[in-house]
Protein backbone atom coordinates (compact mmCIF):
# COMPACT_ATOMS: atom_id res chain seq x y z
CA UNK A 1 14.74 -35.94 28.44
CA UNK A 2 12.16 -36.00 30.79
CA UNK A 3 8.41 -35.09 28.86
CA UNK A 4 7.50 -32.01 30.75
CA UNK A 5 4.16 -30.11 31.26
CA UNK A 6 2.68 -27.39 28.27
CA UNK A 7 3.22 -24.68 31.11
CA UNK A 8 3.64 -21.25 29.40
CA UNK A 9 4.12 -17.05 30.74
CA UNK A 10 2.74 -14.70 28.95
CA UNK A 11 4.83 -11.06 29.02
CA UNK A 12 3.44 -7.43 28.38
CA UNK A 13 0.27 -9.88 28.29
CA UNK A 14 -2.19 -6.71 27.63
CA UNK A 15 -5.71 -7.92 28.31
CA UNK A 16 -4.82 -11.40 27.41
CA UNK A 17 -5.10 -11.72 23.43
CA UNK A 18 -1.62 -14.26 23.22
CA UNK A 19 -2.63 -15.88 26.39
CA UNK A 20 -6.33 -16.98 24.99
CA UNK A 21 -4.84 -18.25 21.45
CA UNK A 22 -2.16 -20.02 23.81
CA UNK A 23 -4.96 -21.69 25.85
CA UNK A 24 -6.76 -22.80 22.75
CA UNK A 25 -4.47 -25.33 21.65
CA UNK A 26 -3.95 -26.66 25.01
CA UNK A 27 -1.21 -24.68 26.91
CA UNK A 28 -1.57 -23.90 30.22
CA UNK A 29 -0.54 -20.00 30.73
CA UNK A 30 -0.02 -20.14 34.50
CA UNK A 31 1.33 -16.41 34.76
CA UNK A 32 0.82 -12.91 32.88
CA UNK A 33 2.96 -10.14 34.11
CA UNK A 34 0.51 -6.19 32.93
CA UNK A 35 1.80 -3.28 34.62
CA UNK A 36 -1.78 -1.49 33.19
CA UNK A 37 -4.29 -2.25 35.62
CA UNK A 38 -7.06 -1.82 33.31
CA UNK A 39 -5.91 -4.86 30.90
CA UNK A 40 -4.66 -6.42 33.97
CA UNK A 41 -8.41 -6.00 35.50
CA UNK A 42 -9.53 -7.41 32.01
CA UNK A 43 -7.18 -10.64 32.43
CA UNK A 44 -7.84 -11.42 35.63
CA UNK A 45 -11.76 -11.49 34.27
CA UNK A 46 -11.21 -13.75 31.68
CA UNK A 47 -8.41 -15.95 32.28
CA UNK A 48 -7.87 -17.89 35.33
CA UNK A 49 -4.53 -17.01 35.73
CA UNK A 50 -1.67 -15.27 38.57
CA UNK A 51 -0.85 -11.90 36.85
CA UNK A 52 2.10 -10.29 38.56
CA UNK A 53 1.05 -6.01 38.23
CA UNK A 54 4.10 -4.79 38.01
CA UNK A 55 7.14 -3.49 36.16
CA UNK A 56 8.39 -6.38 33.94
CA UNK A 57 12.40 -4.49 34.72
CA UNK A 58 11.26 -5.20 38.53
CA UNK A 59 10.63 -9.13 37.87
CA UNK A 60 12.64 -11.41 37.92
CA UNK A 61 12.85 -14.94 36.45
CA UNK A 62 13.32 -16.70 39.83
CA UNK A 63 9.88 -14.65 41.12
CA UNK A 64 8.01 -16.20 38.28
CA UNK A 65 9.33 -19.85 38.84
CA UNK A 66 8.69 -19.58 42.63
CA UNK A 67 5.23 -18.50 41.51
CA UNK A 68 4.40 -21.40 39.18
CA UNK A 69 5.93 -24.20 41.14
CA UNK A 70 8.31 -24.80 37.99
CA UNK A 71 12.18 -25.52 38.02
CA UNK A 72 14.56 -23.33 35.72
CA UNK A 73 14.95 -25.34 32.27
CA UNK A 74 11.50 -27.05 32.88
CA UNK A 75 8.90 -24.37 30.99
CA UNK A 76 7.88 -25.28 27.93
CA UNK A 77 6.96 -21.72 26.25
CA UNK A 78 8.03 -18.49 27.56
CA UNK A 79 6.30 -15.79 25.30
CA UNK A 80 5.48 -11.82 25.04
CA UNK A 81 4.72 -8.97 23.47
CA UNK A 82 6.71 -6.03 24.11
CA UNK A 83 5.59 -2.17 23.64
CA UNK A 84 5.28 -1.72 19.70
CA UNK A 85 4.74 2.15 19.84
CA UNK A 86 7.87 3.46 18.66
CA UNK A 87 8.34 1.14 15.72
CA UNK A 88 4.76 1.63 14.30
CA UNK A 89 4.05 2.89 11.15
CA UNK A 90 1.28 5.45 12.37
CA UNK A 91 4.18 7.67 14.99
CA UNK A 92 5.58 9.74 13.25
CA UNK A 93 8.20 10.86 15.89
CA UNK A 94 9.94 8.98 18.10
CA UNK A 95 9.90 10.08 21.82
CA UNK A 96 11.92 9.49 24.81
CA UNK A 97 8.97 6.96 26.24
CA UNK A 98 8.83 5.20 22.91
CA UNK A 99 12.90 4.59 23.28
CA UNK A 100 11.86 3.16 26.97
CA UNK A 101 9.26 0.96 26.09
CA UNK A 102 11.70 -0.40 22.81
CA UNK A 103 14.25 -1.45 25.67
CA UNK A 104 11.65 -3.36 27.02
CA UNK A 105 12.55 -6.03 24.59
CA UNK A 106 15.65 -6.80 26.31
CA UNK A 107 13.87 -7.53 29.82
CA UNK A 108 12.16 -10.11 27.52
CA UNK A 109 15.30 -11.36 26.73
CA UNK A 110 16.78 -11.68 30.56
CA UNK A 111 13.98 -12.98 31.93
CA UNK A 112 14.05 -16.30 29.05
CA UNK A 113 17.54 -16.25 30.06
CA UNK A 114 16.41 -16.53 34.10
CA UNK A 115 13.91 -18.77 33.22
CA UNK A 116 15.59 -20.99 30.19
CA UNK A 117 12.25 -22.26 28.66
CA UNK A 118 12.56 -24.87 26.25
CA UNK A 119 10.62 -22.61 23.48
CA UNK A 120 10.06 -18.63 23.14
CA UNK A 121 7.67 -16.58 21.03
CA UNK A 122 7.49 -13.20 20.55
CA UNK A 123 4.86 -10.88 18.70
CA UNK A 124 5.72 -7.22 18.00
CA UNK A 125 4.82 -4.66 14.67
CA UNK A 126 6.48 -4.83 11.22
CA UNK A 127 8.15 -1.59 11.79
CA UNK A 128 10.56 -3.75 14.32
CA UNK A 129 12.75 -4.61 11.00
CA UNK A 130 13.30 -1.22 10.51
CA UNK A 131 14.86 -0.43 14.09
CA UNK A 132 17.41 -3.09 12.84
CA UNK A 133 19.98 -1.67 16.24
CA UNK A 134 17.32 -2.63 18.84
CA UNK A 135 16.09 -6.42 16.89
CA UNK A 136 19.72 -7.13 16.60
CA UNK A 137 20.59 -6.23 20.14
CA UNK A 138 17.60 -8.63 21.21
CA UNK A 139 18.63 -11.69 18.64
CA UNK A 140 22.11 -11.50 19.74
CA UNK A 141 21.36 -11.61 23.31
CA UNK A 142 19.10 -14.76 22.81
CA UNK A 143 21.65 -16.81 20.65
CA UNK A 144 24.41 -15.69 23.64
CA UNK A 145 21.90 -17.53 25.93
CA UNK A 146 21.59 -20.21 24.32
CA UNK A 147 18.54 -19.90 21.72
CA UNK A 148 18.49 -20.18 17.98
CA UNK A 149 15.94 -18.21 16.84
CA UNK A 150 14.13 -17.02 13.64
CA UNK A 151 12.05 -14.38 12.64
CA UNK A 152 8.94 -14.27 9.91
CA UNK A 153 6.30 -11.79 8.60
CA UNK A 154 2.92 -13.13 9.11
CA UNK A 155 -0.53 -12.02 7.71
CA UNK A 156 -3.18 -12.91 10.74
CA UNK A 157 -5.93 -13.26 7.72
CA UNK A 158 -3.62 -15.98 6.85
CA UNK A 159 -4.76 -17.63 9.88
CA UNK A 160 -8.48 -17.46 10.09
CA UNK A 161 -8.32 -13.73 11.63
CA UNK A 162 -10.88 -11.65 9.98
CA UNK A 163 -8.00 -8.50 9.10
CA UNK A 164 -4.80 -8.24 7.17
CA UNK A 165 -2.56 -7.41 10.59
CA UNK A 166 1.04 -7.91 9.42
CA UNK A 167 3.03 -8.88 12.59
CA UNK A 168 6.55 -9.95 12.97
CA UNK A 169 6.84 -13.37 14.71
CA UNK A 170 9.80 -14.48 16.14
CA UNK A 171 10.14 -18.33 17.21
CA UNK A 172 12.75 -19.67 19.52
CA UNK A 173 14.92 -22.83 20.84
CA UNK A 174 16.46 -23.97 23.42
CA UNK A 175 20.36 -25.10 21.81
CA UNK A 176 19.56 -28.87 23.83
CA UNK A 177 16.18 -29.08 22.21
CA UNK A 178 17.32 -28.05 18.17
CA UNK A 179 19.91 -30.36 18.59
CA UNK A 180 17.47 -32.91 19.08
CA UNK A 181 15.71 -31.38 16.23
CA UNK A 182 18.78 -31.95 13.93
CA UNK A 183 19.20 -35.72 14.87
CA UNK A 184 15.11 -35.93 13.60
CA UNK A 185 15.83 -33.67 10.72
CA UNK A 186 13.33 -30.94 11.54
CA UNK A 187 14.05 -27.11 11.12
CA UNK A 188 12.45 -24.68 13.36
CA UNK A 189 9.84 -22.68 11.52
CA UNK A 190 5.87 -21.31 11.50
CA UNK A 191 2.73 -22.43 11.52
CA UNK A 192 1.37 -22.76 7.72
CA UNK A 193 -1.63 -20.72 6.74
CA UNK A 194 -4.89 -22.32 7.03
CA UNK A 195 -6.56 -19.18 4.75
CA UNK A 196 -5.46 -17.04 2.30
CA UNK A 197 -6.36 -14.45 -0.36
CA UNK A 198 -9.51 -15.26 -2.61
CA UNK A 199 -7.80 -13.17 -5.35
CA UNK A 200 -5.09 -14.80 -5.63
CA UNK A 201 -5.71 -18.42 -4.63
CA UNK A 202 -2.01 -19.42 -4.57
CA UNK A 203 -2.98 -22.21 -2.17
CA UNK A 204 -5.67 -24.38 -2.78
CA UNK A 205 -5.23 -26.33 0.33
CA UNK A 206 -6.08 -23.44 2.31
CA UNK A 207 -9.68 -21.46 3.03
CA UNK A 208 -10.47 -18.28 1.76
CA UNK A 209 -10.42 -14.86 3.90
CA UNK A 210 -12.44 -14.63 6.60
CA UNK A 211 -14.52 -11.07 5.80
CA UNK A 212 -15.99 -8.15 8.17
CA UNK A 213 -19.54 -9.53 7.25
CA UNK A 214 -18.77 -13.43 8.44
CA UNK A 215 -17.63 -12.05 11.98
CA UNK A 216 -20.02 -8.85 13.23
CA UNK A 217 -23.05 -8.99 10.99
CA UNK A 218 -24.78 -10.80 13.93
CA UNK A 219 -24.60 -8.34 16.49
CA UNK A 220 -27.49 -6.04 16.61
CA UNK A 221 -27.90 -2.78 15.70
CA UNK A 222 -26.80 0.30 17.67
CA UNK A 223 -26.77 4.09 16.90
CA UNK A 224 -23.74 5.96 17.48
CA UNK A 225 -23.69 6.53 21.17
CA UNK A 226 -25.39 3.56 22.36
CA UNK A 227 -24.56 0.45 24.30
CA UNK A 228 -26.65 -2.78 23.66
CA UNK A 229 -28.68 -3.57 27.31
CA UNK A 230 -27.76 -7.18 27.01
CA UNK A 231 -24.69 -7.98 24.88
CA UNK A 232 -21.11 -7.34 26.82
CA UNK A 233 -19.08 -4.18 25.69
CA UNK A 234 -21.88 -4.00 22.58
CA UNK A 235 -20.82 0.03 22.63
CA UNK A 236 -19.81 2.76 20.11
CA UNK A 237 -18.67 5.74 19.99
CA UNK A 238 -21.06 9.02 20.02
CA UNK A 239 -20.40 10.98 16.35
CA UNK A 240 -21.49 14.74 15.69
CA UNK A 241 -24.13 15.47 13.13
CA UNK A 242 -21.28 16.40 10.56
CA UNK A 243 -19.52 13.10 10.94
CA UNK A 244 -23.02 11.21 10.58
CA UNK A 245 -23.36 13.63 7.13
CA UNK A 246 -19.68 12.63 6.12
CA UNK A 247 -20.32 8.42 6.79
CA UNK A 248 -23.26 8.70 4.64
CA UNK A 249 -22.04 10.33 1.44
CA UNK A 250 -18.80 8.11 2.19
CA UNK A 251 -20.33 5.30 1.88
CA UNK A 252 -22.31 5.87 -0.92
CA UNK A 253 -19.37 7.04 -2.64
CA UNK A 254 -17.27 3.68 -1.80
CA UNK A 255 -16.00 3.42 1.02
CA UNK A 256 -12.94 6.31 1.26
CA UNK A 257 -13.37 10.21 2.13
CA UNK A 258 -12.09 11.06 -1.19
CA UNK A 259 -15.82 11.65 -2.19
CA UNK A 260 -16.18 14.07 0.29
CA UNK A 261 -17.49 17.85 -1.22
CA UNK A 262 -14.93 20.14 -0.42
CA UNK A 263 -16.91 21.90 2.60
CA UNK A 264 -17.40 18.84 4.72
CA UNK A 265 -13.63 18.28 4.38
CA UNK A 266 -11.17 18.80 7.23
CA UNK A 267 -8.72 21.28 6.21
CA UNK A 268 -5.80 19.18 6.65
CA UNK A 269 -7.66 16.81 4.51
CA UNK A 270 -8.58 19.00 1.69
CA UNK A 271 -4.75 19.33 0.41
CA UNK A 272 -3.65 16.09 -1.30
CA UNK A 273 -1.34 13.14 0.07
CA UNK A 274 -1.80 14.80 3.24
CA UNK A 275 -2.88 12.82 6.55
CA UNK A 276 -3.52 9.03 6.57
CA UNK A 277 -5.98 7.45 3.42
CA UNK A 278 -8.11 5.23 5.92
CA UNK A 279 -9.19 7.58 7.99
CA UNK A 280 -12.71 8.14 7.64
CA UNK A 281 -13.02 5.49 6.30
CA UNK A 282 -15.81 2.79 5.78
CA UNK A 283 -14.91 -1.05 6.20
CA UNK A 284 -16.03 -3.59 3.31
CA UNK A 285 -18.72 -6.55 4.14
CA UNK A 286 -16.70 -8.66 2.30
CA UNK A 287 -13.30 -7.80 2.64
CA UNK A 288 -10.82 -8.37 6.00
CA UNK A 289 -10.79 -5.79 8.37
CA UNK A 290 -7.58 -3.49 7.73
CA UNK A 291 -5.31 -3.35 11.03
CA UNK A 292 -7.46 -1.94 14.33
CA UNK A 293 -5.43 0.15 16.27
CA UNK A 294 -5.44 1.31 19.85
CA UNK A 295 -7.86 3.96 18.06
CA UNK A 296 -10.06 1.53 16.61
CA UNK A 297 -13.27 2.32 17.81
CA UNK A 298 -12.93 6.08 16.52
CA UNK A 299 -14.01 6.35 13.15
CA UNK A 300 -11.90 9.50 12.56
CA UNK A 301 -8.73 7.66 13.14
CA UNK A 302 -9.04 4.89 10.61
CA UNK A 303 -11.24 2.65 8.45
CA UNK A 304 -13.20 2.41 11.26
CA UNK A 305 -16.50 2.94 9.80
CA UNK A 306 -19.54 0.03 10.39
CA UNK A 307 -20.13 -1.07 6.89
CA UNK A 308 -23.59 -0.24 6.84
CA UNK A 309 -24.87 1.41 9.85
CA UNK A 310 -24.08 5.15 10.57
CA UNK A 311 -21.50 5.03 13.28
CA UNK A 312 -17.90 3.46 14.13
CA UNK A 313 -17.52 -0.25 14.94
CA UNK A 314 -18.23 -1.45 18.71
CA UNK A 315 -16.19 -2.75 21.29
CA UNK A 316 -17.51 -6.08 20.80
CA UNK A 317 -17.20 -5.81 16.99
CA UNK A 318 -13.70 -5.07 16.99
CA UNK A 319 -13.16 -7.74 19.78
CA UNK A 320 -14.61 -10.31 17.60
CA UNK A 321 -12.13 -9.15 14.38
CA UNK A 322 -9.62 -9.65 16.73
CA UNK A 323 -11.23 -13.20 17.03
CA UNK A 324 -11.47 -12.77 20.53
CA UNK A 325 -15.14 -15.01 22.17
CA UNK A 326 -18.32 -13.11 22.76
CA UNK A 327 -17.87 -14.18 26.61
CA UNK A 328 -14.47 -12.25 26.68
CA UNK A 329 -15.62 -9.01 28.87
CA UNK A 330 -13.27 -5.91 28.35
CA UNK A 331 -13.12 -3.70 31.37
CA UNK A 332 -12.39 -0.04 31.85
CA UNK A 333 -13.79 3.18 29.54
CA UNK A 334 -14.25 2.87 26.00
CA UNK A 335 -10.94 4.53 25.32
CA UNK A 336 -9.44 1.68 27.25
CA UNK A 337 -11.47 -0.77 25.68
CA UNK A 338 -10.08 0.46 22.21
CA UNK A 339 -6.59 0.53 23.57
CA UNK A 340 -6.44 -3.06 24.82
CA UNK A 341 -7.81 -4.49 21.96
CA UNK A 342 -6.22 -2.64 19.63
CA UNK A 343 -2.71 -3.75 21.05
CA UNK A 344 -3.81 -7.39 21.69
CA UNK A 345 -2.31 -10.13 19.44
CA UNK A 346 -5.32 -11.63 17.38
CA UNK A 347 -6.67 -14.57 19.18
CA UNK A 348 -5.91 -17.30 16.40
CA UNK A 349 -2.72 -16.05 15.02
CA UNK A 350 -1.00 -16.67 18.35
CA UNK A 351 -3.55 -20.05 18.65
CA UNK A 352 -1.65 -20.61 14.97
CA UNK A 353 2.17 -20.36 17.12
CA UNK A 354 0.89 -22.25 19.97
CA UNK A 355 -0.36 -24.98 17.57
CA UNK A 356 3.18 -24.96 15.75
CA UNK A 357 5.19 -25.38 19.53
CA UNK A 358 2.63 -28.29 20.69
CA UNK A 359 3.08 -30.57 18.00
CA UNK A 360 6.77 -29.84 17.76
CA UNK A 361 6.77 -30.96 21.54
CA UNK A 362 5.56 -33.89 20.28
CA UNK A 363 7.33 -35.03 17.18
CA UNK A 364 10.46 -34.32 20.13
CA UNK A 365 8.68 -36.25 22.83
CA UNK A 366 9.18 -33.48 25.07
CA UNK A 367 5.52 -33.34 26.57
């Protein structure tokens, strides 16, 4: 087989998370396709790279080839990261849009079909498992064209990412290609952590947890409201006098709104098991982030608290637990900032994949 390039597409690339772990290790992502044109805007910025702005069921593979100068059968990664809404854990209805954007994985499966790259990755929420009919549907239509494919839990603190984001990772082959993993006797798997849990210590090989404090305690500080005049997307979120009173007995108290006196209690809160533990919530120095949502920046809609200065984390804080570089700019509002961060894949998780598929490549001498 002829070695080819480490050429690579990112899908539903979002403001460019996958992409920039990609890029790290040394694959060239020559084409994002972001119907948003906010994180579209924010790729562009960052990443010198064609984004089609479009939608992905209006692309086709033969668009994107033409586009990249590359043959069918010649990319080396095709990868993506289609709409998790309606299988996270935080909706607790499923709408008609969350049933759209869950077909969504099929279009990733036609276009790898159009395209026929020798390796696929995709990146997608837990809750995936759980929709069983749509993952199947997906897997099935991959092995029909060709791929075998396999499918793993990961941690991202696992992988030098300062927060415990559980993601399921699917990896993917070309039938030629695992063939000629079978005559070298290799099995197609994932990238082995490089970090894991101080508590437990059940590899030795590995570094501890990266913590909250190793990651943002360098950025200056800001009051609730402010934006730093120097420092990119440096910004929080305002917060009312009550919610300044509630961080500050929370945080005395531990960390968790359960120390809350009764009056400065929401009323949905003040019954118990009801509403979501973390919100409120204060993160620890020393501790991973928990998962940042699309509402990350919003301390009443997680553990979103700074953990020691009166206000919600910034932009640029939750950029950097999402191990994205302080020279990655995020454009639009600070609702958009949240959202596209939020919903990005963590910078070195997807640097872990992209690691995994390069020296595959070249135990195969296929680049």
């Amino acid at each position: 087989m002829k070695k080819k390039e480490k050429v690579a597409i990112d899908l539903f690339a979002g403001a460019g998370g996958l992409s920039c772990g990609l890029e790290k290790e040394g694959i060239e992502v020559r084409l994002a396709v972001e119907i948003w044109d906010t994180a579209a805007d924010t790729y562009e910025k960052n990443l010198n790279n064609c984004v089609i702005k479009k939608d992905i069921r209006k692309v086709t593979g033969k668009e994107i080839l033409n586009k990249i100068g590359i043959k069918k059968r010649q990319l080396f990664l095709l990868a993506g990261c289609p709409p998790c809404q309606g299988f996270s854990t935080h909706k607790r209805k499923k709408t008609s849009k969350d049933t759209e954007r869950n077909v969504l994985g099929l279009e990733y499966a036609r276009l790898i079909n159009e395209i026929k790259p020798l390796f696929i990755l995709m990146e997608n929420v837990p809750g995936m498992q759980r929709d069983k009919k749509i993952l199947s549907k997906i897997i099935s239509k991959l092995n029909s064209y060709g791929y075998i494919v396999k499918k793993k839990i990961l941690n991202a603190a696992d992988f030098g990412v300062p927060q415990t984001r559980k993601r399921l990772v699917l990896h993917g082959v070309r039938e030629d290609i695992y063939r000629k993993m079978e005559k070298y006797n290799i099995d197609l798997d994932f990238p082995r952590p490089t970090h894991s849990n101080p508590k437990k210590r059940d590899n030795e090989n590995t570094n501890t947890w990266k913590t909250v404090r190793q990651v943002i305690q360098k950025y200056p500080q800001l009051n609730a409201g402010e934006r730093h005049e120097i420092i990119p997307n440096h910004v929080c979120a305002n917060l009312s006098e009550i919610n300044i009173k509630r961080i500050k007995i929370i945080r005395q108290g531990g960390g968790s709104r359960d120390v809350l006196p009764e009056e400065l209690r929401l009323k949905c809160h003040q019954k118990e098991n009801v509403g979501y533990k973390d919100t409120y919530g204060i993160m620890k120095w020393d501790e991973p982030a928990p998962t940042l949502t699309g509402g990350c920046l919003s301390y009443s809609k997680g553990r979103y608290g700074h953990p020691q200065q009166n206000r919600a984390i910034s932009a640029r804080e939750a950029a950097a637990i999402q191990t994205f570089s302080d020279n990655f700019i995020f454009k639009g509002n600070l609702h958009e900032m949240a959202i596209q961060i939020g919903n990005a894949v963590p910078v070195d998780l997807a640097a872990a994949s992209g690691r995994y598929f390069v020296e595959l490549g070249e135990k195969l001498g296929v680049i």
